[in-house]
PDB file of N, CA and C in Angstrom:
ATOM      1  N   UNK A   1      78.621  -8.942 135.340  1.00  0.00           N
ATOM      2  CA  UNK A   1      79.852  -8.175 135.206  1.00  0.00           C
ATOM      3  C   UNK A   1      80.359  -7.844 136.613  1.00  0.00           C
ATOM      4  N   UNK A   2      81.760  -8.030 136.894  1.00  0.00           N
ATOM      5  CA  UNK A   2      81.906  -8.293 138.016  1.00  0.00           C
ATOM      6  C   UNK A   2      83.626  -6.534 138.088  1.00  0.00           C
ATOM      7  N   UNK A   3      83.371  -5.960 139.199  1.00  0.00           N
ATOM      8  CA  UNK A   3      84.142  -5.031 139.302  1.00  0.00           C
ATOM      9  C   UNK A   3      85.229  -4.987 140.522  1.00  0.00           C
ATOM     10  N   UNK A   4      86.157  -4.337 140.474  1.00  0.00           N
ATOM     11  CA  UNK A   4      86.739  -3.690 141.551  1.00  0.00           C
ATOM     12  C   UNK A   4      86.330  -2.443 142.179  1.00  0.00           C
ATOM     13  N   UNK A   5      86.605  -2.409 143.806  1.00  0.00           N
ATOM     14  CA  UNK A   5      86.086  -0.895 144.113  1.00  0.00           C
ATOM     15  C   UNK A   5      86.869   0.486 143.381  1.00  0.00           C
ATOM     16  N   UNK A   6      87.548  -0.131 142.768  1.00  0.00           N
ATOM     17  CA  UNK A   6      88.269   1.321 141.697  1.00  0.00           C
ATOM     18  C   UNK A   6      88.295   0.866 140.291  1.00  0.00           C
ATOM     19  N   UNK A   7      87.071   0.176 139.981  1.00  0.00           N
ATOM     20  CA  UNK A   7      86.386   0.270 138.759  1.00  0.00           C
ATOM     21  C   UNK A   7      87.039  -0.827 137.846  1.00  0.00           C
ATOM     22  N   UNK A   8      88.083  -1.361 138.317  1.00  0.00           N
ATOM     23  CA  UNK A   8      88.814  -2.511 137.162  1.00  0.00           C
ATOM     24  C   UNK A   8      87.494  -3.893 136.889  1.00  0.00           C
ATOM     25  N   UNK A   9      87.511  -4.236 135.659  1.00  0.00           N
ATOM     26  CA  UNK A   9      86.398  -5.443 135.252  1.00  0.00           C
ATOM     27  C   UNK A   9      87.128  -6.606 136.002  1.00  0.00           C
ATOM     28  N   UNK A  10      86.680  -7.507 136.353  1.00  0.00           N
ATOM     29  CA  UNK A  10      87.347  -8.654 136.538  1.00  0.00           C
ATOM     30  C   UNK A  10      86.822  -9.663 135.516  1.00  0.00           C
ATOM     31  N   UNK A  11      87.633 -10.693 135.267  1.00  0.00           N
ATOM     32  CA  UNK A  11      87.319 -11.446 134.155  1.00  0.00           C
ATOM     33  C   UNK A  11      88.520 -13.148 134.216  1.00  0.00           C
ATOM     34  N   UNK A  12      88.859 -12.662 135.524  1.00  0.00           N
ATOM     35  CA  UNK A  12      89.526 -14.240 135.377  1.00  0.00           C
ATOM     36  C   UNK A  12      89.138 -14.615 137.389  1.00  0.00           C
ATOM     37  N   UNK A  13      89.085 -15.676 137.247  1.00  0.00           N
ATOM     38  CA  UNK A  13      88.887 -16.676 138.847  1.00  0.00           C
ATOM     39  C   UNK A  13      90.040 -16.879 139.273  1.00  0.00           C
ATOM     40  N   UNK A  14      90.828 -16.106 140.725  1.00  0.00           N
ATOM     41  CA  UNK A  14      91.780 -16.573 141.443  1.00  0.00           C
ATOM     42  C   UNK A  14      91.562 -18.113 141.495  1.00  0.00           C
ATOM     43  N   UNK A  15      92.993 -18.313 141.904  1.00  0.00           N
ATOM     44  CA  UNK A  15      93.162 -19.614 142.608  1.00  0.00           C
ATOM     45  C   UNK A  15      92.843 -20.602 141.162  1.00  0.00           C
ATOM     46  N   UNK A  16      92.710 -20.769 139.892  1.00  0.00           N
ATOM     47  CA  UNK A  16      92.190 -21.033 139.278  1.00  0.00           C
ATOM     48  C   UNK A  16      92.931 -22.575 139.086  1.00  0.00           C
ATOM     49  N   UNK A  17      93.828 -23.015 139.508  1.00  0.00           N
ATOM     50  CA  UNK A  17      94.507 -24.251 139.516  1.00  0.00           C
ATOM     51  C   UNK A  17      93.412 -25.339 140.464  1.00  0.00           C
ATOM     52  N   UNK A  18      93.147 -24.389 141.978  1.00  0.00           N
ATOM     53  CA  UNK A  18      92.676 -24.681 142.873  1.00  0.00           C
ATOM     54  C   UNK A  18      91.264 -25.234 142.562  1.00  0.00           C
ATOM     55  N   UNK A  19      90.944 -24.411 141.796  1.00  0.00           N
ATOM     56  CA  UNK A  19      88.954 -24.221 141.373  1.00  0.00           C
ATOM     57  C   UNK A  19      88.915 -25.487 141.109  1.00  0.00           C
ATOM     58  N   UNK A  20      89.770 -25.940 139.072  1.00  0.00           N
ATOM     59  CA  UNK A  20      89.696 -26.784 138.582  1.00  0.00           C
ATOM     60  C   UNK A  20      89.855 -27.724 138.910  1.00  0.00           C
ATOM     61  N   UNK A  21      90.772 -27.841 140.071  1.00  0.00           N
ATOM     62  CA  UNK A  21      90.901 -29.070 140.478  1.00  0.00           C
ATOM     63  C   UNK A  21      89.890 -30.188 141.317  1.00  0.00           C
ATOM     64  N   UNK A  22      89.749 -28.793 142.084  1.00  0.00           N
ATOM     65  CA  UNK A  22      88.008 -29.309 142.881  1.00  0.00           C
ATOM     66  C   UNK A  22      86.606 -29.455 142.017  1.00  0.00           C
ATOM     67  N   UNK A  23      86.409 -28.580 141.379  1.00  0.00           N
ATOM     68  CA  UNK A  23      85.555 -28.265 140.269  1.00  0.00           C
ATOM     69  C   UNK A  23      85.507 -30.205 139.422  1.00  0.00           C
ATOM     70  N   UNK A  24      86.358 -30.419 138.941  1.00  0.00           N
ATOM     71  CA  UNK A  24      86.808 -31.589 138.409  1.00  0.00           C
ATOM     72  C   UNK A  24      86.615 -33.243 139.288  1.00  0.00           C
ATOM     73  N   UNK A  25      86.376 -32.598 140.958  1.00  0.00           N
ATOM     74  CA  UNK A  25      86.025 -33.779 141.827  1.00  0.00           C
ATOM     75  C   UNK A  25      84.236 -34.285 141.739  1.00  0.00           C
ATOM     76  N   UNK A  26      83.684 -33.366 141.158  1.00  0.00           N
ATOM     77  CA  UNK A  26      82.407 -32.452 141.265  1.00  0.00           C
ATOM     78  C   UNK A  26      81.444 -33.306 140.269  1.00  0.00           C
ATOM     79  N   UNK A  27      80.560 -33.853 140.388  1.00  0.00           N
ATOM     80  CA  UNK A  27      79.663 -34.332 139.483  1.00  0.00           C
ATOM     81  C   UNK A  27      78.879 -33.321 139.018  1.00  0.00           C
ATOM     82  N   UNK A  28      79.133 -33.252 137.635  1.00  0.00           N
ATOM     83  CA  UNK A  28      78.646 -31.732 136.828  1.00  0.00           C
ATOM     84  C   UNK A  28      76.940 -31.125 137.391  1.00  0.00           C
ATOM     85  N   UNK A  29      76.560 -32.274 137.643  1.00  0.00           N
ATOM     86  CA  UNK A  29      74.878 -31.875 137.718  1.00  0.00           C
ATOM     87  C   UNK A  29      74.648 -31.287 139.688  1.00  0.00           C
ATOM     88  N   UNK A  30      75.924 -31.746 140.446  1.00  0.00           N
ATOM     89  CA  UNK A  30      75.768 -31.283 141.623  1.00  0.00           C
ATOM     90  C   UNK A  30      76.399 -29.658 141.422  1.00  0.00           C
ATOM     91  N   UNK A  31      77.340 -29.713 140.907  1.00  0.00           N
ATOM     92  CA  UNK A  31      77.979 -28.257 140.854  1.00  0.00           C
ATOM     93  C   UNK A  31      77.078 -27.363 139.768  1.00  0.00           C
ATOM     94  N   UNK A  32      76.193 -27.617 139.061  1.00  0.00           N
ATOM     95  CA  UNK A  32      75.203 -26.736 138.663  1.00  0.00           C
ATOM     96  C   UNK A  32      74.182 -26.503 139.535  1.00  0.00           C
ATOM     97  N   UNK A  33      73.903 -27.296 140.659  1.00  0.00           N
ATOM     98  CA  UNK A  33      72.824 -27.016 141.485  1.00  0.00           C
ATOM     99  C   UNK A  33      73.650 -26.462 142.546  1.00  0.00           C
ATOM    100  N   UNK A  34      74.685 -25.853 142.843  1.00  0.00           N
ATOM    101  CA  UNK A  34      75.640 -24.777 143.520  1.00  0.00           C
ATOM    102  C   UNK A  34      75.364 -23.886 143.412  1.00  0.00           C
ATOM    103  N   UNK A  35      75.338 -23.379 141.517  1.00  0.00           N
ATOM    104  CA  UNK A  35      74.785 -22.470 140.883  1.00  0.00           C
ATOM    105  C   UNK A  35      73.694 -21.867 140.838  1.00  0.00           C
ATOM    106  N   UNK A  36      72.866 -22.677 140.544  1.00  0.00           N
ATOM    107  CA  UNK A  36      71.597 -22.494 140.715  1.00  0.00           C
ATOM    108  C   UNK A  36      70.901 -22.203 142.151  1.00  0.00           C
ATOM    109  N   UNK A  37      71.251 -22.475 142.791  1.00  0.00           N
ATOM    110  CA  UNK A  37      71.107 -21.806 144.230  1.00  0.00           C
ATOM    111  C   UNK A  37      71.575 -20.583 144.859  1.00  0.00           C
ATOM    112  N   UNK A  38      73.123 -20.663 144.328  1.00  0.00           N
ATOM    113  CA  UNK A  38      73.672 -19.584 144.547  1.00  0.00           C
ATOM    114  C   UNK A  38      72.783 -18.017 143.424  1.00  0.00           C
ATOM    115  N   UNK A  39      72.706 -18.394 142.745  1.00  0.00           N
ATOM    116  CA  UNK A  39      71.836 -17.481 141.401  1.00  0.00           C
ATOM    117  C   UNK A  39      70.738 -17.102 142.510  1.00  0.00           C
ATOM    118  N   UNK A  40      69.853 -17.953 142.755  1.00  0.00           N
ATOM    119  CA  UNK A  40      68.510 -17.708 143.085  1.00  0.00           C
ATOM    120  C   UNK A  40      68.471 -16.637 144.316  1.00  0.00           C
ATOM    121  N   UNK A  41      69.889 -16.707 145.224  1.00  0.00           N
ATOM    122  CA  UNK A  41      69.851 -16.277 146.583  1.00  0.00           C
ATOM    123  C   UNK A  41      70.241 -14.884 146.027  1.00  0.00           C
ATOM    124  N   UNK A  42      71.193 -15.173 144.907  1.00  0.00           N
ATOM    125  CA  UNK A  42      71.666 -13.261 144.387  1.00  0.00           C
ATOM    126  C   UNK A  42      70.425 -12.272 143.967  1.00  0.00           C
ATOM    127  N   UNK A  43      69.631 -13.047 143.747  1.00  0.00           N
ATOM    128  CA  UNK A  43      68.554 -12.715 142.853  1.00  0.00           C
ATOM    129  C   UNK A  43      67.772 -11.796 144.248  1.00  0.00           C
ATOM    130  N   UNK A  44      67.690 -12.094 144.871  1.00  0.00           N
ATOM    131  CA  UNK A  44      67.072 -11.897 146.244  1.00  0.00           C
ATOM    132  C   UNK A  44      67.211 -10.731 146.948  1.00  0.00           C
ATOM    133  N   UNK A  45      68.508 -10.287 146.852  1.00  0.00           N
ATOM    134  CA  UNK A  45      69.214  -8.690 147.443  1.00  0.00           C
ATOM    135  C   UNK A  45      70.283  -8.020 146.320  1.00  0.00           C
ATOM    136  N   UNK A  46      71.182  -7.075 147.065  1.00  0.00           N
ATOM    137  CA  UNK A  46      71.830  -6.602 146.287  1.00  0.00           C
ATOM    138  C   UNK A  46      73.139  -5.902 146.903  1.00  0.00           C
ATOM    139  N   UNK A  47      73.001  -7.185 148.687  1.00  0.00           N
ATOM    140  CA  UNK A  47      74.337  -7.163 148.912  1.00  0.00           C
ATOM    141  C   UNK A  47      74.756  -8.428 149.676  1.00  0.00           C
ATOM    142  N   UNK A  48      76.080  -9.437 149.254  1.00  0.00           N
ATOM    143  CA  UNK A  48      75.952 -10.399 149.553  1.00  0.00           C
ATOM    144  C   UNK A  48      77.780 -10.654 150.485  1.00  0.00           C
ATOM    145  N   UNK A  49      77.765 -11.336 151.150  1.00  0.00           N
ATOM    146  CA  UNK A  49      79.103 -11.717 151.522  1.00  0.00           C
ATOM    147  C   UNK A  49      79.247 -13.107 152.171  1.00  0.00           C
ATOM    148  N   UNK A  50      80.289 -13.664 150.748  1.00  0.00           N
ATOM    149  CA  UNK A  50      80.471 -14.430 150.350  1.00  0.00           C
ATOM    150  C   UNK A  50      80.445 -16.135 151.710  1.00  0.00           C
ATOM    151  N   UNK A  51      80.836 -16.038 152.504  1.00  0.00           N
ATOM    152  CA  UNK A  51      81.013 -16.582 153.616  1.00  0.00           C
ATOM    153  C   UNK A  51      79.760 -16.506 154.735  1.00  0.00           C
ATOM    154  N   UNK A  52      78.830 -15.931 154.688  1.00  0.00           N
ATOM    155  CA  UNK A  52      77.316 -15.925 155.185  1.00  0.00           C
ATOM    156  C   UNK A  52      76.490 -16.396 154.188  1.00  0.00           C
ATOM    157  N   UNK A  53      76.591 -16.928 153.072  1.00  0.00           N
ATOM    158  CA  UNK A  53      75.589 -17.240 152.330  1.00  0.00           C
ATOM    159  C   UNK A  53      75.362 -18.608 152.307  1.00  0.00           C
ATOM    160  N   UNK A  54      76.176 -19.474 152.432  1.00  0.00           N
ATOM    161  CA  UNK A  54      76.032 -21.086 152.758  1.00  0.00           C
ATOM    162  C   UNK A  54      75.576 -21.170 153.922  1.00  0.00           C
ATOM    163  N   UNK A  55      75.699 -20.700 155.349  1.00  0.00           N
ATOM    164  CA  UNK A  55      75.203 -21.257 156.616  1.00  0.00           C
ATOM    165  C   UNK A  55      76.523 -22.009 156.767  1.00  0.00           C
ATOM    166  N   UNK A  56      76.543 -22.555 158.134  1.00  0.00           N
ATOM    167  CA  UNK A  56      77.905 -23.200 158.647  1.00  0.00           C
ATOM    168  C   UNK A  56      77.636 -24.774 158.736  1.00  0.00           C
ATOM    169  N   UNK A  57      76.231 -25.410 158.149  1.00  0.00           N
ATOM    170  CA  UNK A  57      75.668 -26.696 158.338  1.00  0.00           C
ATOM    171  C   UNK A  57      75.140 -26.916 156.817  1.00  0.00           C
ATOM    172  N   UNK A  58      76.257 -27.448 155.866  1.00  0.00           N
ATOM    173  CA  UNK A  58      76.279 -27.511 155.055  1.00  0.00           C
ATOM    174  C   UNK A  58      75.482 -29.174 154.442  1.00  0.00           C
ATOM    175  N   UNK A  59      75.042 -29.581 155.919  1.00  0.00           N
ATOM    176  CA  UNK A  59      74.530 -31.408 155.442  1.00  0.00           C
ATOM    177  C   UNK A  59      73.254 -31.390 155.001  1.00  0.00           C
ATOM    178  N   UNK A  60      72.773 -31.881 154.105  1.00  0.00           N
ATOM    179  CA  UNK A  60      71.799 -32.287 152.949  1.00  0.00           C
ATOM    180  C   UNK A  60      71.552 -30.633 152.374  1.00  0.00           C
ATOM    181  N   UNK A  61      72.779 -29.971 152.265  1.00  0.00           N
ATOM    182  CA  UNK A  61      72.213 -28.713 151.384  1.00  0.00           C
ATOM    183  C   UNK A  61      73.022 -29.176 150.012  1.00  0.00           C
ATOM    184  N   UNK A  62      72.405 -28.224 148.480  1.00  0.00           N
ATOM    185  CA  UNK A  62      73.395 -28.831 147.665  1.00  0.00           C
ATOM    186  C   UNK A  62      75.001 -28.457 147.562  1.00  0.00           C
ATOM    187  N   UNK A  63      75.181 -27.688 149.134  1.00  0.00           N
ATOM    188  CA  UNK A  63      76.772 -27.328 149.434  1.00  0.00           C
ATOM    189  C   UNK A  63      77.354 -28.823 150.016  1.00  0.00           C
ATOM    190  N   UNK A  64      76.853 -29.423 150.269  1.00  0.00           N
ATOM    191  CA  UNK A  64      77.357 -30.815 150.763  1.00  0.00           C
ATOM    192  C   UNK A  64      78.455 -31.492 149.868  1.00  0.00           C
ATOM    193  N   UNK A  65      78.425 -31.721 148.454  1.00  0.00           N
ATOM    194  CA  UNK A  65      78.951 -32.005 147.544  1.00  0.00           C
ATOM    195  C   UNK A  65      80.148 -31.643 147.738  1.00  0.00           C
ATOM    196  N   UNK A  66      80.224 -30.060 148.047  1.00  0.00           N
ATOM    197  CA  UNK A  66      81.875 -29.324 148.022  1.00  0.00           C
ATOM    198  C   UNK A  66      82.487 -30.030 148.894  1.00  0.00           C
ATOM    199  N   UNK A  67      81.918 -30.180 150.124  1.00  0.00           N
ATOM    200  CA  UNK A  67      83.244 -30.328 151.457  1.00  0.00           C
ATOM    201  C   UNK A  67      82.930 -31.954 150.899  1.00  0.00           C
ATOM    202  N   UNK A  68      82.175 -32.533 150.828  1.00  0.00           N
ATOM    203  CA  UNK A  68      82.578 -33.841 150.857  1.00  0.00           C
ATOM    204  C   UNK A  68      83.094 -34.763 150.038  1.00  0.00           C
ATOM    205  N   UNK A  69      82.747 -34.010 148.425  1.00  0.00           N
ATOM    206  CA  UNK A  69      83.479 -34.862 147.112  1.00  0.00           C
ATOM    207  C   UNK A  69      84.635 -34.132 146.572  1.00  0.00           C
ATOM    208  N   UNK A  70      84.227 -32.846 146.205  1.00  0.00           N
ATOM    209  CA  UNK A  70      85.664 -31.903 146.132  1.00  0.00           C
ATOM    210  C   UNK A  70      86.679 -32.118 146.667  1.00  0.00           C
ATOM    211  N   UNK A  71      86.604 -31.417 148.293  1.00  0.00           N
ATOM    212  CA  UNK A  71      87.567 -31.379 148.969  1.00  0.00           C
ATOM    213  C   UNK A  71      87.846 -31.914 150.256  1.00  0.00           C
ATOM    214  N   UNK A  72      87.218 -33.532 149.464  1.00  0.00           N
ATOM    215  CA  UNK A  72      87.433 -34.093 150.261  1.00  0.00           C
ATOM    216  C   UNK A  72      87.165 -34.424 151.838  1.00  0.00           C
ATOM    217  N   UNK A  73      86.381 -33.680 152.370  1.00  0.00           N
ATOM    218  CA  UNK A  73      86.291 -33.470 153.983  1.00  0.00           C
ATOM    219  C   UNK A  73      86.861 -32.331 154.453  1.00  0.00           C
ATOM    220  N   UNK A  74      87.880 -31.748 154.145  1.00  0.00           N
ATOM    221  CA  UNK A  74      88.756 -30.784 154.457  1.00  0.00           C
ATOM    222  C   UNK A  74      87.814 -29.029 154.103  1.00  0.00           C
ATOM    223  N   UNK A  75      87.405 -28.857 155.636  1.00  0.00           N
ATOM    224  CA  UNK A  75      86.535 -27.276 156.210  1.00  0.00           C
ATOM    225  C   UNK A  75      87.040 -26.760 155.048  1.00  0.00           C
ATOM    226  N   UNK A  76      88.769 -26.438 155.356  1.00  0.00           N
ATOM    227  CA  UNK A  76      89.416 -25.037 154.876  1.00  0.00           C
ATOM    228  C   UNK A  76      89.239 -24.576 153.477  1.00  0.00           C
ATOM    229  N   UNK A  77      89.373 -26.086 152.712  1.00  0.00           N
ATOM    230  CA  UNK A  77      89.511 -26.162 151.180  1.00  0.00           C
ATOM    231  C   UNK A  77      88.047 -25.891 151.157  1.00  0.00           C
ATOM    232  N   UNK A  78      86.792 -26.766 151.492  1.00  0.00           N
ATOM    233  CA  UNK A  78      85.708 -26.304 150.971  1.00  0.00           C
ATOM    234  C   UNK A  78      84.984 -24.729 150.978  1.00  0.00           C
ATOM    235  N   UNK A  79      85.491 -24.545 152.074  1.00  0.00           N
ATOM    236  CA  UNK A  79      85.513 -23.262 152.418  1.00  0.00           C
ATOM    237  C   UNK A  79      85.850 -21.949 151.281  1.00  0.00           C
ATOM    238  N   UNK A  80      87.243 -22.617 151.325  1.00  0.00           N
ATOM    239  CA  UNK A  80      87.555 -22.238 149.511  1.00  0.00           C
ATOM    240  C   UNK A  80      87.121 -21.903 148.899  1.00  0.00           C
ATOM    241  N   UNK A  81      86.983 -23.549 148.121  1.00  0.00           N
ATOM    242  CA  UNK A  81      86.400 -23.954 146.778  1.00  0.00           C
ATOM    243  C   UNK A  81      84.968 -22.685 146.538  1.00  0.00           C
ATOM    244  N   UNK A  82      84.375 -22.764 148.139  1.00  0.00           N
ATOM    245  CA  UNK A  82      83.127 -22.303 147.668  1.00  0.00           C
ATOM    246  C   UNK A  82      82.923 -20.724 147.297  1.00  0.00           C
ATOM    247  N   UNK A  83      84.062 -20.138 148.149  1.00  0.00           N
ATOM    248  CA  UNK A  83      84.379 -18.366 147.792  1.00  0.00           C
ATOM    249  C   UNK A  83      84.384 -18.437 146.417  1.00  0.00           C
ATOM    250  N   UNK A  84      85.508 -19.590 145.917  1.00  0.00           N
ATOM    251  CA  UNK A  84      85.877 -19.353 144.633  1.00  0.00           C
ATOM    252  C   UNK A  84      84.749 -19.410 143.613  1.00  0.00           C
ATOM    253  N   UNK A  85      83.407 -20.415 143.827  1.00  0.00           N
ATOM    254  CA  UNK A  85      82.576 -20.613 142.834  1.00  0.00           C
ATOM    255  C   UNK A  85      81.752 -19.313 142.750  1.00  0.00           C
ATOM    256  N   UNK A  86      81.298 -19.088 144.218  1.00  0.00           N
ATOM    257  CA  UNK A  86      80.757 -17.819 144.335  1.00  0.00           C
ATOM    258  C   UNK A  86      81.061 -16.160 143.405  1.00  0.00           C
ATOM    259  N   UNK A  87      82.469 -16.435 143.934  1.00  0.00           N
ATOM    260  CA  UNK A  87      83.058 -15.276 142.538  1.00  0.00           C
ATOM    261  C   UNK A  87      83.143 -15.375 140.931  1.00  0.00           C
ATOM    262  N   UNK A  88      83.108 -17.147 140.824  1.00  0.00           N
ATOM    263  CA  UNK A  88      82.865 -17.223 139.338  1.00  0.00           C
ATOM    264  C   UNK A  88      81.208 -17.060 138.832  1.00  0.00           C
ATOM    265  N   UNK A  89      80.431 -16.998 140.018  1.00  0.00           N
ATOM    266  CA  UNK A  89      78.725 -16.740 139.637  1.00  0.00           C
ATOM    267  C   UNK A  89      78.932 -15.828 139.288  1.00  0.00           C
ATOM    268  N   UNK A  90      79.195 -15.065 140.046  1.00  0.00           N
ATOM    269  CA  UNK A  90      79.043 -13.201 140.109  1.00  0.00           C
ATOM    270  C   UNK A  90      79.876 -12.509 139.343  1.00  0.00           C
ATOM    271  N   UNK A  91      80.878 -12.967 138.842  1.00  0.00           N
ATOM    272  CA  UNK A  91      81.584 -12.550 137.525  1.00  0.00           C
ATOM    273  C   UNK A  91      80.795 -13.188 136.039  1.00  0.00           C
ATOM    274  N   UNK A  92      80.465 -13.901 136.233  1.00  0.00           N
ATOM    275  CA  UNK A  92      79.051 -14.591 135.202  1.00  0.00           C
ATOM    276  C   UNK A  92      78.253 -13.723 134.838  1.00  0.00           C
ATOM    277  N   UNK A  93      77.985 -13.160 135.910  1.00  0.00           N
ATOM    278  CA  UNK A  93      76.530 -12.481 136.000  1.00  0.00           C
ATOM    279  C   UNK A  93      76.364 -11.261 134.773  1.00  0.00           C
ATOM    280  N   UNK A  94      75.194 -11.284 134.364  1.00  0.00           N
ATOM    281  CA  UNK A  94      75.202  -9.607 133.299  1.00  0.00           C
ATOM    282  C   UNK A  94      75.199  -8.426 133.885  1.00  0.00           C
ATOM    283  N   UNK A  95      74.378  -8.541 134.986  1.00  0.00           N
ATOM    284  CA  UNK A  95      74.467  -6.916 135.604  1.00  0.00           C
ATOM    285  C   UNK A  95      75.528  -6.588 136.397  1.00  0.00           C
ATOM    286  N   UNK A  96      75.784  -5.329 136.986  1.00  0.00           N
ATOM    287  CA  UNK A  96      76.656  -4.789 137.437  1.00  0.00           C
ATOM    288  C   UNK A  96      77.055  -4.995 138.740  1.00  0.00           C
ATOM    289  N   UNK A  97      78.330  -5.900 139.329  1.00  0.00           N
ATOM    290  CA  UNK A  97      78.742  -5.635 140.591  1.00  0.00           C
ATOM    291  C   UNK A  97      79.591  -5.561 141.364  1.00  0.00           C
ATOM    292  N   UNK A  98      80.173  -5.122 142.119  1.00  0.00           N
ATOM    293  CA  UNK A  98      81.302  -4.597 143.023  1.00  0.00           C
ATOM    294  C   UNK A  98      81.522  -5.371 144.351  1.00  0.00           C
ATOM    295  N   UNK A  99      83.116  -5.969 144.317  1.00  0.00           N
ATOM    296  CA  UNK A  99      83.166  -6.559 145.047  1.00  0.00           C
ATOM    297  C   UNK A  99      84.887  -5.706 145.830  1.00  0.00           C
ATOM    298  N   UNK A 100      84.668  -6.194 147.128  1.00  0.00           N
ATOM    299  CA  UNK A 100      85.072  -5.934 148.059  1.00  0.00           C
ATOM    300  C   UNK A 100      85.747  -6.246 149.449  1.00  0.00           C
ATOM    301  N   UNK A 101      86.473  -5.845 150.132  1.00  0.00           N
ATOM    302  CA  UNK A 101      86.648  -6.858 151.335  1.00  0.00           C
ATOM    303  C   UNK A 101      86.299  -5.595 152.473  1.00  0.00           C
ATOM    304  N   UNK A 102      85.548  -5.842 153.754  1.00  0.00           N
ATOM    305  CA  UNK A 102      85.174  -4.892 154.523  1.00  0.00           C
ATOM    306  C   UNK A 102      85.183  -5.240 155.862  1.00  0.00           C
ATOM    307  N   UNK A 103      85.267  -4.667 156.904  1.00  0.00           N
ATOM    308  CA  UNK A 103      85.370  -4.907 158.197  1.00  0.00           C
ATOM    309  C   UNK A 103      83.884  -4.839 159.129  1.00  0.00           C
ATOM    310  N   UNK A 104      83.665  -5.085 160.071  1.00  0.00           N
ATOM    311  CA  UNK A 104      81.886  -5.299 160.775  1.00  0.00           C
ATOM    312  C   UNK A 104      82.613  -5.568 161.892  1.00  0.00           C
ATOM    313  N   UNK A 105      82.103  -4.192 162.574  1.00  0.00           N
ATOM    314  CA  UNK A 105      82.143  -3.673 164.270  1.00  0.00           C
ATOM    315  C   UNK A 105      84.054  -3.948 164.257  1.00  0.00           C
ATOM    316  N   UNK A 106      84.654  -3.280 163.434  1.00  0.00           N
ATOM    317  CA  UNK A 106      86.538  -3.267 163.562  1.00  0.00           C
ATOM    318  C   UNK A 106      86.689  -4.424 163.176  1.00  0.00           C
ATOM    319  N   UNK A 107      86.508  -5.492 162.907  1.00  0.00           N
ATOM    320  CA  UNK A 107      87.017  -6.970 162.401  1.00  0.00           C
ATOM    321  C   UNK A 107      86.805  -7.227 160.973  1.00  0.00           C
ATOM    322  N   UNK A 108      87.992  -7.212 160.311  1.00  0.00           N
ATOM    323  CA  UNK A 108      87.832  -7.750 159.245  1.00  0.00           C
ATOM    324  C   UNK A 108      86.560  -9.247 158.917  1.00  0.00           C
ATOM    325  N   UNK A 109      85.935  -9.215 157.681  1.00  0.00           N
ATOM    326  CA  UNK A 109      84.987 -10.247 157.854  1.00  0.00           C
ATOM    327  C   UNK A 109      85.321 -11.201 157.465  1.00  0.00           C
ATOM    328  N   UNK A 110      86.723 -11.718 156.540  1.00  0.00           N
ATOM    329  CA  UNK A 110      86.796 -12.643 156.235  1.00  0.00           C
ATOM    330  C   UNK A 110      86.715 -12.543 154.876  1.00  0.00           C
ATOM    331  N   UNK A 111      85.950 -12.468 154.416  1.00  0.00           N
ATOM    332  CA  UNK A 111      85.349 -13.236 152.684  1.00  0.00           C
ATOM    333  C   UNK A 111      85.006 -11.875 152.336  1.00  0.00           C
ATOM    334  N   UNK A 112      84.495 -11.948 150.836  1.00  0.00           N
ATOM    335  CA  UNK A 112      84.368 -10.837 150.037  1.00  0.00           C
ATOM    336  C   UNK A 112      82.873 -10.432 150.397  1.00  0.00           C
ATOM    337  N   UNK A 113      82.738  -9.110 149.818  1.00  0.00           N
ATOM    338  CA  UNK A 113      81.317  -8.855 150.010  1.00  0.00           C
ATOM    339  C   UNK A 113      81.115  -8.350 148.272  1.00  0.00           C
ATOM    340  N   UNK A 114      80.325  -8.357 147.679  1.00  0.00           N
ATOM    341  CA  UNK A 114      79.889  -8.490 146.757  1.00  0.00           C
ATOM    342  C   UNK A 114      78.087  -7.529 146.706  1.00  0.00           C
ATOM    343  N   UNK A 115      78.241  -6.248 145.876  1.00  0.00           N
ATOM    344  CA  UNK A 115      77.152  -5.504 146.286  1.00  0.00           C
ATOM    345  C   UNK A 115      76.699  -4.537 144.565  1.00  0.00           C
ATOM    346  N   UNK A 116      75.748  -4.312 144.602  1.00  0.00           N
ATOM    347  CA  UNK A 116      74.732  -3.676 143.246  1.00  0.00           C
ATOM    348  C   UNK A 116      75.413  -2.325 143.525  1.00  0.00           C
ATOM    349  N   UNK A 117      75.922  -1.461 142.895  1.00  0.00           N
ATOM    350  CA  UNK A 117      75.806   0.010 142.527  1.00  0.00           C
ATOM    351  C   UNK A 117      74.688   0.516 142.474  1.00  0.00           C
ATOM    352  N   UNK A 118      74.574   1.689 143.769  1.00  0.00           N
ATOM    353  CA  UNK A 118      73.310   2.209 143.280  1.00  0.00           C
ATOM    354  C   UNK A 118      72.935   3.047 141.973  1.00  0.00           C
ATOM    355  N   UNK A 119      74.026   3.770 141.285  1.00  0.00           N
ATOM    356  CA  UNK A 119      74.228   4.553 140.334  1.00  0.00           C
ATOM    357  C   UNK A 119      74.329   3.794 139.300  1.00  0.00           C
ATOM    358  N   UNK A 120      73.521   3.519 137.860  1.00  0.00           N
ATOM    359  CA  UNK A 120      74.618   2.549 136.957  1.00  0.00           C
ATOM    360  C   UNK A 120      75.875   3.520 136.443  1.00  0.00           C
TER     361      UNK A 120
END
């Protein structure tokens, strides 16, 4: 279950033209092992942001798939694509979490951060 910091559910994937389209470049069994990785790493903590969790050397990881069959070669789009899958995990997900955009040392970070409530 996936939230806003002022409590709204989320329940639909921005960009969702964008997703499908890449999503659709995607050999089903590579983009479940996206998942499945991405799952395993959530599983791990209980605060994540979104754009530190791949690493920036995406070759022989199962992120390889995105930049290179998706979208084609193109950083920006995979870059994307991959925020976007990321938010469709974590809106997947059963337990509770809050997502966000936040700044580190005055600079905006870029990508979402995504974090457990300590309170349920």
């Amino acid at each position: 279950m996936l939230e806003t910091l002022d409590g709204k559910n989320v329940t639909k994937i921005p960009h969702k033209e964008d997703y499908d389209r890449w999503r659709g470049r995607m050999n089903p069994a590579d983009y479940q092992a996206v998942e499945d990785e991405l799952n395993a790493r959530i599983d791990k903590d209980d605060i994540h942001t979104a754009g530190w969790m791949p690493g920036s050397d995406w070759t022989g990881t199962v992120f390889e798939p995105l930049y290179r069959d998706a979208c084609k070669m193109n950083v920006t789009h995979a870059g994307m694509f991959f925020g976007l899958i990321v938010f469709n995990v974590f809106m997947k997900r059963p337990e509770r979490w809050i997502l966000g955009r936040f700044e580190k040392d005055g600079k905006d970070i870029g990508s979402i951060t995504y974090f457990r409530p300590t309170k349920p």
